[in-house]
C-alpha atoms as a PDB file:
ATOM      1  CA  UNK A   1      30.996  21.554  -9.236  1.00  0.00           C
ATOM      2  CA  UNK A   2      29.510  20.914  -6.380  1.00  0.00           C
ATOM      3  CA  UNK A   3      25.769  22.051  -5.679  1.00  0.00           C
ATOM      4  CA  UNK A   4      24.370  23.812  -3.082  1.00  0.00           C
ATOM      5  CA  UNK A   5      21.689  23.459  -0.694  1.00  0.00           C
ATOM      6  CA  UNK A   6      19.838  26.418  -2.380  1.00  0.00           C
ATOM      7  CA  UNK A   7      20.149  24.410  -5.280  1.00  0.00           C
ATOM      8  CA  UNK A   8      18.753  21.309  -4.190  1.00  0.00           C
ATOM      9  CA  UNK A   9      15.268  22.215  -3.631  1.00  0.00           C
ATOM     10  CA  UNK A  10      12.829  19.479  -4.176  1.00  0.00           C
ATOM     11  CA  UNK A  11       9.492  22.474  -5.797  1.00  0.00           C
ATOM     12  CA  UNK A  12       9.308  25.846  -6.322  1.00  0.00           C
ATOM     13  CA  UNK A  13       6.082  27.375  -5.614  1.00  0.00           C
ATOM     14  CA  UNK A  14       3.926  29.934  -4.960  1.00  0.00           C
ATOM     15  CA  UNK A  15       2.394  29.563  -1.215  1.00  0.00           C
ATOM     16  CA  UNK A  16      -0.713  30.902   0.173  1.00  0.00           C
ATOM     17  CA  UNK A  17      -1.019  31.449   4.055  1.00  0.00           C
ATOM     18  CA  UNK A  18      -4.064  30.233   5.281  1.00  0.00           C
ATOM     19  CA  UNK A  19      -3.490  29.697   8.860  1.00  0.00           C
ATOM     20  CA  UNK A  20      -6.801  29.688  10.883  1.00  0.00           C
ATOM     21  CA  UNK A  21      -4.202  31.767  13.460  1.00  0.00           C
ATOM     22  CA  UNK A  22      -3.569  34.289  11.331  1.00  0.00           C
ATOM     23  CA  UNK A  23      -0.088  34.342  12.082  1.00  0.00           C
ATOM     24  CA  UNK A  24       3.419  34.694  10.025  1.00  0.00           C
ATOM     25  CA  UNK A  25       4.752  32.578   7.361  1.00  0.00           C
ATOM     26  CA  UNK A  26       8.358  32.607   7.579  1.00  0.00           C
ATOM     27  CA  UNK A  27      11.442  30.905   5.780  1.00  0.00           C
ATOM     28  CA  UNK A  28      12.619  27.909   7.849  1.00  0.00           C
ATOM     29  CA  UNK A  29       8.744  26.772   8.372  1.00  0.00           C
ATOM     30  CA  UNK A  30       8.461  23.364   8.132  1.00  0.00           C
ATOM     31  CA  UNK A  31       4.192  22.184   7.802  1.00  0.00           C
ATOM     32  CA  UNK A  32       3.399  18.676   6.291  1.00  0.00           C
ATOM     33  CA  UNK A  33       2.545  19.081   2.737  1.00  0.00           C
ATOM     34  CA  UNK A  34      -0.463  16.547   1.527  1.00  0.00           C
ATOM     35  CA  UNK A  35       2.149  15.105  -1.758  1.00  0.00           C
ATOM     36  CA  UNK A  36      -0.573  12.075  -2.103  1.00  0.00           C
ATOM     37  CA  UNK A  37      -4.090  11.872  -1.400  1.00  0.00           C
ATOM     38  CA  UNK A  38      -2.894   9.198   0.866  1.00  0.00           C
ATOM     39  CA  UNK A  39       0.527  10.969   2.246  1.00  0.00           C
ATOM     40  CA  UNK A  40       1.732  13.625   3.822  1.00  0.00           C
ATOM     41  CA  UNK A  41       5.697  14.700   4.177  1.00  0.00           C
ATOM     42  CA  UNK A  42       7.715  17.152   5.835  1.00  0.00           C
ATOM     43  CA  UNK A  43       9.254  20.024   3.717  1.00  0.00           C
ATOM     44  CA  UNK A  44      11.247  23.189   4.795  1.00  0.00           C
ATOM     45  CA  UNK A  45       9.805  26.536   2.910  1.00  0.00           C
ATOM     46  CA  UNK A  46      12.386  29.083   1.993  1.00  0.00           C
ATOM     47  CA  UNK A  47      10.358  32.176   1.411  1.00  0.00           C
ATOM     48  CA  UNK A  48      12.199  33.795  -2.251  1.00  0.00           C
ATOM     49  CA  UNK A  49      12.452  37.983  -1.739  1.00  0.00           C
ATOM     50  CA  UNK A  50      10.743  38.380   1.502  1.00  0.00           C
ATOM     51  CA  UNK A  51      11.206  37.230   5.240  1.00  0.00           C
ATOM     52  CA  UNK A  52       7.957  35.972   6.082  1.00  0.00           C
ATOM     53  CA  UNK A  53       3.899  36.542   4.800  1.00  0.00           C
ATOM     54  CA  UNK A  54       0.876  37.715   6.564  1.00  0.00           C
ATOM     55  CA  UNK A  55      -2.299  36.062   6.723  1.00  0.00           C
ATOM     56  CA  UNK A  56      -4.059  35.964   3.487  1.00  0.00           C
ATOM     57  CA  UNK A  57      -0.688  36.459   1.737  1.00  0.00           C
ATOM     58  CA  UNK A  58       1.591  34.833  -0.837  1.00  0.00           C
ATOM     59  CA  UNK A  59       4.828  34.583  -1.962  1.00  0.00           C
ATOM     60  CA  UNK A  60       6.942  32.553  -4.268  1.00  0.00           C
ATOM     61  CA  UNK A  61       9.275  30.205  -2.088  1.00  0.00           C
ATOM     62  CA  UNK A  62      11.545  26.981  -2.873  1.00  0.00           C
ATOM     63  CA  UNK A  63      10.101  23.948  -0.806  1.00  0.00           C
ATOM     64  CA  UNK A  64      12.602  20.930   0.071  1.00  0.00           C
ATOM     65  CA  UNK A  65      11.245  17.573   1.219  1.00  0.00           C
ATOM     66  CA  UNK A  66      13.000  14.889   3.760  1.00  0.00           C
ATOM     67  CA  UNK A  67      12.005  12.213   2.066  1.00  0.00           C
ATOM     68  CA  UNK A  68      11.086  12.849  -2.048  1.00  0.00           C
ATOM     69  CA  UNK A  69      12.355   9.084  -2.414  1.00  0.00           C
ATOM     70  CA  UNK A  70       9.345   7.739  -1.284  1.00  0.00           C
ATOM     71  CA  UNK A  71       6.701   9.365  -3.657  1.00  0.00           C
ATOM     72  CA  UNK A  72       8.290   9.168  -6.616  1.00  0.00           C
ATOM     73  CA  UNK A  73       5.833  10.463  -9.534  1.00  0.00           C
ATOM     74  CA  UNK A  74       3.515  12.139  -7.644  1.00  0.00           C
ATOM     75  CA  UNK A  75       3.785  15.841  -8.568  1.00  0.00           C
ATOM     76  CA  UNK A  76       3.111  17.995 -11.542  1.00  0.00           C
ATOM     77  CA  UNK A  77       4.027  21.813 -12.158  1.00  0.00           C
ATOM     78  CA  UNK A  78       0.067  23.497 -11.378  1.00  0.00           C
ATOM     79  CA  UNK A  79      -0.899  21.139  -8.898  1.00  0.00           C
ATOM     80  CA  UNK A  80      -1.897  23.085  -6.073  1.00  0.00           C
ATOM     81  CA  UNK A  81      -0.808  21.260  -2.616  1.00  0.00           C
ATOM     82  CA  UNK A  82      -2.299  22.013   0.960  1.00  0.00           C
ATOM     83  CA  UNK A  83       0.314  22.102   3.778  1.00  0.00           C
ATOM     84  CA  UNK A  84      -0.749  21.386   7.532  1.00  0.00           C
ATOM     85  CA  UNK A  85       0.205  21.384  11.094  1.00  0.00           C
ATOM     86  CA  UNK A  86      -1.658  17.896  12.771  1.00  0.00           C
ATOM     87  CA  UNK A  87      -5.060  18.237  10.827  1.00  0.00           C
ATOM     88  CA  UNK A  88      -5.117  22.303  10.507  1.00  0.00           C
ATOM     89  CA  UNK A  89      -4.633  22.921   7.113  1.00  0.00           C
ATOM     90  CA  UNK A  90      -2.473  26.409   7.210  1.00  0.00           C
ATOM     91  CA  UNK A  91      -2.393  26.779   3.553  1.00  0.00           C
ATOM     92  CA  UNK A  92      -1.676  26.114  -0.333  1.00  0.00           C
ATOM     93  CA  UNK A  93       1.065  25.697  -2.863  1.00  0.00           C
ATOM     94  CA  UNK A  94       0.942  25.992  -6.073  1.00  0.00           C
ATOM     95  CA  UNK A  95       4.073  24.061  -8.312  1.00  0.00           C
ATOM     96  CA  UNK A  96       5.482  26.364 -10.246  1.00  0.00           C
ATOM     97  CA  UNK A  97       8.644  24.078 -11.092  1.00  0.00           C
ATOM     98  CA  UNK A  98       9.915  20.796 -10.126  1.00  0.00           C
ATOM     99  CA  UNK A  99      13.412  20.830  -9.829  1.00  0.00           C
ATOM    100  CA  UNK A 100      13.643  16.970  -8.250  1.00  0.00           C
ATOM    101  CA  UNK A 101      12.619  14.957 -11.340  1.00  0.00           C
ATOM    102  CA  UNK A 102      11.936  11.910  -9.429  1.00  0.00           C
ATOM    103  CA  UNK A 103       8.705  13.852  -7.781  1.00  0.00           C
ATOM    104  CA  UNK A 104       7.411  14.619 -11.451  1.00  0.00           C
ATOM    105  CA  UNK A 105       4.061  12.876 -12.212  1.00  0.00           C
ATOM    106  CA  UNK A 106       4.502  10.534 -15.581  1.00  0.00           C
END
């Protein structure tokens, strides 16, 4: 059976909006999340049981990447992640699960 793109997701986590604008967090937002001390990626957040989060909110979303290949064993379930527009850091996520076993830290 085929999956689908729900299924597919790279992280589920719990994000944290931090913005320094104070504005919305909503599904289909796409920051760079810091995945390395020394790399930062892409990833689309698909907010789970709400449409978007306030400043100084959270929420439990699914998180995929455009390019997981390319930092193979570099995340663990805890690991708390800042995400970022240019050098603004807009917030955290915390792993919850790592559905993409190639990300998961050995």
């Amino acid at each position: 059976m085929k999956k689908t793109p729900e299924q597919l997701a790279d992280i589920k986590v719990i994000i944290k909006n931090e913005r320094p604008s104070k504005k919305t967090i909503c599904s289909g937002y796409r920051p760079a999340f810091k995945v390395k001390d020394d790399y930062l990626t892409t990833g689309i957040i698909k907010l789970i049981n709400c449409d978007e989060i306030n400043f100084s909110e959270q929420a439990v979303a699914k998180v995929w990447f455009i390019t997981p290949e390319f930092y193979p064993n570099s995340l663990e379930v805890g690991q708390v992640i800042p995400f970022q527009e240019g050098s603004i850091v807009n917030g955290y996520a915390t792993i919850l699960k790592i559905y993409n076993k190639k990300l998961l830290k050995i």
